[in-house]
C-alpha atoms as a PDB file:
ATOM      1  CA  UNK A   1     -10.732  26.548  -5.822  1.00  0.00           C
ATOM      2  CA  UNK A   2      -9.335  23.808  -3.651  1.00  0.00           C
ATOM      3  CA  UNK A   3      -5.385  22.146  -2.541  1.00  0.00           C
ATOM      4  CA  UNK A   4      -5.087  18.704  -1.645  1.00  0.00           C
ATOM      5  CA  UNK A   5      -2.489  16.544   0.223  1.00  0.00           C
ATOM      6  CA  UNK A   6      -2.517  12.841   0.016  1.00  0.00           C
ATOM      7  CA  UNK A   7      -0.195  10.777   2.410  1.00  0.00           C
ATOM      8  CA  UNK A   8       0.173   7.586   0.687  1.00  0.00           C
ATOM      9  CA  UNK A   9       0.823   3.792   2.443  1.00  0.00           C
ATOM     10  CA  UNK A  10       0.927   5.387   6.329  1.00  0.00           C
ATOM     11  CA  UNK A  11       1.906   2.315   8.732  1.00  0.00           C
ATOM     12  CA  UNK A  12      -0.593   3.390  10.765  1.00  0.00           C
ATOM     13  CA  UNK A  13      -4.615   1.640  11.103  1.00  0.00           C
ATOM     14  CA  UNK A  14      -7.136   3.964   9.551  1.00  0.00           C
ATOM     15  CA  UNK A  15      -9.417   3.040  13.169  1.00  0.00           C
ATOM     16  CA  UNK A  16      -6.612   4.945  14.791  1.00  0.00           C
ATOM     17  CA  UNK A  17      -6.675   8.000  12.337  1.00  0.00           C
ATOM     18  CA  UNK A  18     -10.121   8.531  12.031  1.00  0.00           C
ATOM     19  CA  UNK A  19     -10.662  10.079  15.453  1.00  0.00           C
ATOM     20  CA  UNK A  20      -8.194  12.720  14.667  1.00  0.00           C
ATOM     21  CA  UNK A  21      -9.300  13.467  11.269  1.00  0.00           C
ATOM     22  CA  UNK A  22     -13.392  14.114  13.029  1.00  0.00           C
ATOM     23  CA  UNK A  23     -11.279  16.643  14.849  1.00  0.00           C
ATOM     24  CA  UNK A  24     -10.239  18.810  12.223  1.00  0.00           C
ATOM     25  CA  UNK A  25     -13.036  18.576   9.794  1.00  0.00           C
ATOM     26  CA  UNK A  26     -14.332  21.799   8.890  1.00  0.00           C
ATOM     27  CA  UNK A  27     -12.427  24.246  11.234  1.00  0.00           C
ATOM     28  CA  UNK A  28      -9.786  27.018  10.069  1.00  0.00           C
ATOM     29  CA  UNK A  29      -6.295  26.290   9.247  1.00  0.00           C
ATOM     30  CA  UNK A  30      -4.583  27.907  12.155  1.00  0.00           C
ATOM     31  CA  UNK A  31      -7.222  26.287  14.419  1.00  0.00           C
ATOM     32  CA  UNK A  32      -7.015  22.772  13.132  1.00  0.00           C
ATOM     33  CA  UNK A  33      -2.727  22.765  13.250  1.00  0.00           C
ATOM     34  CA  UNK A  34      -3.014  24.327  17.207  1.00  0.00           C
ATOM     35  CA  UNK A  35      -5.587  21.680  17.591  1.00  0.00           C
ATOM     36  CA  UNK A  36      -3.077  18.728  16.074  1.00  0.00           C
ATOM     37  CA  UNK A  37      -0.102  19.925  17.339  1.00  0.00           C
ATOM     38  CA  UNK A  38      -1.725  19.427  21.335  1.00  0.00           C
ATOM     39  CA  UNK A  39      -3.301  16.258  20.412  1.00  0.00           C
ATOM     40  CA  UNK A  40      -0.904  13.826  21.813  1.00  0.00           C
ATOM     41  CA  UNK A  41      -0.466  10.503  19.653  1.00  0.00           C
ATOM     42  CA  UNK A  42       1.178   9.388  16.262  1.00  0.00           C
ATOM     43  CA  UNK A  43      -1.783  10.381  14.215  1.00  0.00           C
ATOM     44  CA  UNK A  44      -2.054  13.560  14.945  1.00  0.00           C
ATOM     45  CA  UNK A  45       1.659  13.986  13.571  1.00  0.00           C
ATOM     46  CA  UNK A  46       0.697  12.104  10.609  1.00  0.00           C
ATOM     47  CA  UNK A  47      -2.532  14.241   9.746  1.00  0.00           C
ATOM     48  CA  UNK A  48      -0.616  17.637  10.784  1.00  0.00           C
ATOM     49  CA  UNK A  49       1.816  16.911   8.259  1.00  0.00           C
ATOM     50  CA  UNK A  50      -0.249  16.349   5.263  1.00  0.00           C
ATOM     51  CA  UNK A  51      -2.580  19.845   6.604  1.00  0.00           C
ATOM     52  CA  UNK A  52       0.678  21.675   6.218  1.00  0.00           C
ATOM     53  CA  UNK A  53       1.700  20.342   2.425  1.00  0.00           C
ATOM     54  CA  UNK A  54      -1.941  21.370   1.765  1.00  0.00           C
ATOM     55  CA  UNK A  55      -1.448  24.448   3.004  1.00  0.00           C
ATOM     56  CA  UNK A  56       1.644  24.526   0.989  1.00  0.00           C
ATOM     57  CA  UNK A  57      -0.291  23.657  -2.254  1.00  0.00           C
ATOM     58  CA  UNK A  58      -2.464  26.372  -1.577  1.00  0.00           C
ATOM     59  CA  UNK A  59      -0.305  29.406  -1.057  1.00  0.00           C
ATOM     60  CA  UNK A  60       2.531  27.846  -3.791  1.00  0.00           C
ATOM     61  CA  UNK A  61       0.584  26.221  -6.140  1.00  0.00           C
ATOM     62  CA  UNK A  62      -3.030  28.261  -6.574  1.00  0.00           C
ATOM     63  CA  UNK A  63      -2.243  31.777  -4.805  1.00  0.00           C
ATOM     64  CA  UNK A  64      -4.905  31.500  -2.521  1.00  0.00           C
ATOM     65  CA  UNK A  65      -4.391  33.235   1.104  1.00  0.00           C
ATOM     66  CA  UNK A  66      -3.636  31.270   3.996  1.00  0.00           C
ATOM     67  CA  UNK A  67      -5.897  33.334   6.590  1.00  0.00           C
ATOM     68  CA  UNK A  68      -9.259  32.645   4.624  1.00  0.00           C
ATOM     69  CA  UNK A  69      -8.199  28.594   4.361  1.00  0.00           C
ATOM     70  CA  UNK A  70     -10.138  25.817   6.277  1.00  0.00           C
ATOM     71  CA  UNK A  71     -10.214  21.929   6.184  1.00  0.00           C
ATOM     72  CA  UNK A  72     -13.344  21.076   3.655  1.00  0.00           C
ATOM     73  CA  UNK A  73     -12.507  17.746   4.138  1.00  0.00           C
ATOM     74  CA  UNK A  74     -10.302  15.225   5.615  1.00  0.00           C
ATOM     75  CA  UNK A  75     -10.095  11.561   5.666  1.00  0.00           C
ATOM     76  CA  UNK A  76      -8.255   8.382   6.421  1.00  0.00           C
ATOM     77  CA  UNK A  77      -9.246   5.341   4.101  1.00  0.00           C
ATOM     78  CA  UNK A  78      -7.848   1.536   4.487  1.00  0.00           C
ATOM     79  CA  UNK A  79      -4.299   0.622   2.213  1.00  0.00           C
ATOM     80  CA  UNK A  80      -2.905  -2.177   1.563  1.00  0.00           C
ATOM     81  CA  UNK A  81      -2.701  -4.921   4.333  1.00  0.00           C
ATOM     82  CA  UNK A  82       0.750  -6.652   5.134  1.00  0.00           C
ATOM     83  CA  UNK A  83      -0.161 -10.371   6.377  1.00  0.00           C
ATOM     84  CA  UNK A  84       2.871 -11.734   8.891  1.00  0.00           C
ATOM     85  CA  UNK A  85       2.499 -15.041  10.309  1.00  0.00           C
ATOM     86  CA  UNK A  86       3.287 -15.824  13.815  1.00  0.00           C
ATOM     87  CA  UNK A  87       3.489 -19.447  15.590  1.00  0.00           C
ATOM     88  CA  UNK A  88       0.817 -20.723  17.989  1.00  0.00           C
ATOM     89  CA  UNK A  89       0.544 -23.671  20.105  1.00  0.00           C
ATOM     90  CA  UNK A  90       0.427 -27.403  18.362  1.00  0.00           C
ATOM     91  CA  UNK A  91       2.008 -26.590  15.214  1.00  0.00           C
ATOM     92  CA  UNK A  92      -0.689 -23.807  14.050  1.00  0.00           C
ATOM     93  CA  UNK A  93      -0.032 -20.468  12.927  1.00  0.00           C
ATOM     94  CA  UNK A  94      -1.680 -17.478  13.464  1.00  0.00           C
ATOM     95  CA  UNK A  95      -1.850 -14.334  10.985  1.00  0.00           C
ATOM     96  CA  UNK A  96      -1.072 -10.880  12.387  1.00  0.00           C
ATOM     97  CA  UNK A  97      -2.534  -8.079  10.112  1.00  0.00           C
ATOM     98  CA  UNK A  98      -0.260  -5.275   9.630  1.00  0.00           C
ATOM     99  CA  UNK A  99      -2.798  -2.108   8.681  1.00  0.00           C
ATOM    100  CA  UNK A 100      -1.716   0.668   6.495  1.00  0.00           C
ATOM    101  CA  UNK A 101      -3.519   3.954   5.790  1.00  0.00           C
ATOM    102  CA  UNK A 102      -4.383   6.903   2.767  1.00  0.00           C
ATOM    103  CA  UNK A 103      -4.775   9.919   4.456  1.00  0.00           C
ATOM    104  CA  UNK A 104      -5.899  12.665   2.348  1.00  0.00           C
ATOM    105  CA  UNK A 105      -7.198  16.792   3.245  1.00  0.00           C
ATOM    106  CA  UNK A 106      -8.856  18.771   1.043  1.00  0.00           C
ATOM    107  CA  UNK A 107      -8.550  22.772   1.965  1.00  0.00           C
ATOM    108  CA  UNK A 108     -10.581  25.720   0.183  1.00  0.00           C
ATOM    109  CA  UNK A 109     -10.758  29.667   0.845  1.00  0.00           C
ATOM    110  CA  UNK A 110     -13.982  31.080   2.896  1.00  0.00           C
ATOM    111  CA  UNK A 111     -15.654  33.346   0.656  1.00  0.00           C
END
């Protein structure tokens, strides 16, 4: 049995998320949120939150004991893009990309 989290539309570029989800993949639950909550940066906040609602799926949602969870898998794919324009030199434009983010953990019970 599994619980999954998705965090939909994060403001935040998957290139900058993906580091912090390699750091969590496959550990225990209690190791991966001590390892998020030192891990200094917005993404770790982000990715710590949706481990926790997993967790909370788990124990809530499927009965399954939070001692024996760890993070099967974890990722951060690209959203949406917001395009902004911004005004350059000689009457151009340039287009600013804003990035957004799906952020998704899967957790299961060691056997």
């Amino acid at each position: 049995m599994e619980a999954k989290a998705v965090a939909k539309y994060v403001r935040m570029s998957p290139i900058k998320l993906k580091p912090v989800t390699d750091l969590v993949r496959g550990k225990d639950l209690d190791e991966a949120l001590t390892i998020l909550k030192f891990t200094p940066g917005k993404g770790a906040e982000i990715v710590e939150k949706v481990v926790k609602s997993a967790a909370a799926n788990a124990e809530n949602n499927f009965d399954m004991n939070p001692d024996n969870l760890y993070v099967a898998e974890v990722y951060a794919h690209q959203g949406p893009t917001m395009k902004r324009w911004r005004a350059e030199s000689k009457g151009r434009a340039s287009i600013i990309l804003k990035r957004s983010s799906h952020v998704g953990v899967t957790l299961k019970e060691r056997v």
